[in-house]
Protein backbone atom coordinates (compact mmCIF):
# COMPACT_ATOMS: atom_id res chain seq x y z
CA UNK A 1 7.77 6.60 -1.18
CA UNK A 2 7.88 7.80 2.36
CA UNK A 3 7.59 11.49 2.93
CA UNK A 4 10.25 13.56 5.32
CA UNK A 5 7.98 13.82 8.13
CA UNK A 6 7.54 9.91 7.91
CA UNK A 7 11.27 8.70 8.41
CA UNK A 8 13.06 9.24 11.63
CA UNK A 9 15.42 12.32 12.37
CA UNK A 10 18.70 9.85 12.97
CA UNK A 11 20.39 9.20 9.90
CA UNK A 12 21.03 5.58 11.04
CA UNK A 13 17.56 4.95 11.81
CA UNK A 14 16.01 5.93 8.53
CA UNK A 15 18.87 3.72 6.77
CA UNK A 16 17.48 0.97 8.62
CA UNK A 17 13.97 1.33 8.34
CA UNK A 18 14.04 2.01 4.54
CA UNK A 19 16.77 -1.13 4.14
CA UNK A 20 15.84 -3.16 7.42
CA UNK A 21 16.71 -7.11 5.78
CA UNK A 22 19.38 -8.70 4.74
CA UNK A 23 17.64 -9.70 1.97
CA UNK A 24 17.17 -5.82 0.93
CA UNK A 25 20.99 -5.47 1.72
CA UNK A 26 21.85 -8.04 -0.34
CA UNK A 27 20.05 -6.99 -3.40
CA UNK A 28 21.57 -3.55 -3.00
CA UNK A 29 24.75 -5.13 -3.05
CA UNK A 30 24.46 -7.24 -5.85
CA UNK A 31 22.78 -4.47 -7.91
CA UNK A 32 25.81 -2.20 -7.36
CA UNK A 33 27.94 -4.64 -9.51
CA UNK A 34 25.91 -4.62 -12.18
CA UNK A 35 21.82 -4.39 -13.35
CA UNK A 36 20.37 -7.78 -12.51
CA UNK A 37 17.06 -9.60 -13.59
CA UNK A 38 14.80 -11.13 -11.47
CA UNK A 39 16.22 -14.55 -11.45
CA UNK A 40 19.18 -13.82 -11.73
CA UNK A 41 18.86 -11.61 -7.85
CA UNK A 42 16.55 -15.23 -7.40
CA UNK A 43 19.94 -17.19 -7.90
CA UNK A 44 22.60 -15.22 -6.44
CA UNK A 45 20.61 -14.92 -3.60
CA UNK A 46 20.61 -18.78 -1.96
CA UNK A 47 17.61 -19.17 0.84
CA UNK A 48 15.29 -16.20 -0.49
CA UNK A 49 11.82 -17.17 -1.90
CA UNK A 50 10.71 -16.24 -5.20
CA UNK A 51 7.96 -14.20 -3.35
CA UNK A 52 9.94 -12.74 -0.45
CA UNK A 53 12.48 -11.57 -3.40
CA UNK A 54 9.24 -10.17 -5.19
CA UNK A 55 8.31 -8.56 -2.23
CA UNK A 56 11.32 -7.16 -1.29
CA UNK A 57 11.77 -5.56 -4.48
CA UNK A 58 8.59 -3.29 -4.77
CA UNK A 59 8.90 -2.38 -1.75
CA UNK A 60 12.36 -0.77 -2.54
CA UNK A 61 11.14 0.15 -5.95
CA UNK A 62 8.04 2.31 -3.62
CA UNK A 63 10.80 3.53 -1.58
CA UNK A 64 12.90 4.87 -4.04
CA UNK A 65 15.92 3.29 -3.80
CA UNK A 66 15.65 1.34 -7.08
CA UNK A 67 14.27 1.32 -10.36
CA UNK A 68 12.23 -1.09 -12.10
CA UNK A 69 12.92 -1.88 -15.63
CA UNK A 70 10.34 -3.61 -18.03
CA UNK A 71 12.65 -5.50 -21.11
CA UNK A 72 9.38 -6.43 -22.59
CA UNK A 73 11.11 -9.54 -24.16
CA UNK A 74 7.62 -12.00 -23.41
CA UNK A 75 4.85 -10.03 -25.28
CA UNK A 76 4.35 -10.79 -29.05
CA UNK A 77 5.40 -8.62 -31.47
């Protein structure tokens, strides 16, 4: 996560340079609706890669502005 001192002092600015993709701002959208696993963000989200979706969700997760949540449902019991 970035610290204060880190993010610029315009509101606007630090908006867009924690969001700064559309592919961020789309996830934030659909994630607003409702919690969403990974493929289903994959499929609502035609053109992103499987990676670039990867991607772009640590680095929110690092920022902050989501949460990741481990269902455990492929280990053995």
């Amino acid at each position: 996560m970035k610290k204060k001192h880190e993010l610029p002092e315009c509101p606007d600015a630090t908006t867009f340079s924690l969001i700064g993709s559309k592919w961020k701002l789309f996830n934030i959208r659909n994630r607003l609706v409702k919690p969403y696993r990974f493929n289903e963000l994959l499929n609502s989200l035609e053109g992103i890669s499987h990676k670039f979706l990867a991607d772009s969700l640590k680095s929110m997760e690092k920022d902050g502005i989501i949460e990741h949540i481990d269902f455990k449902e492929n280990q053995k019991v």
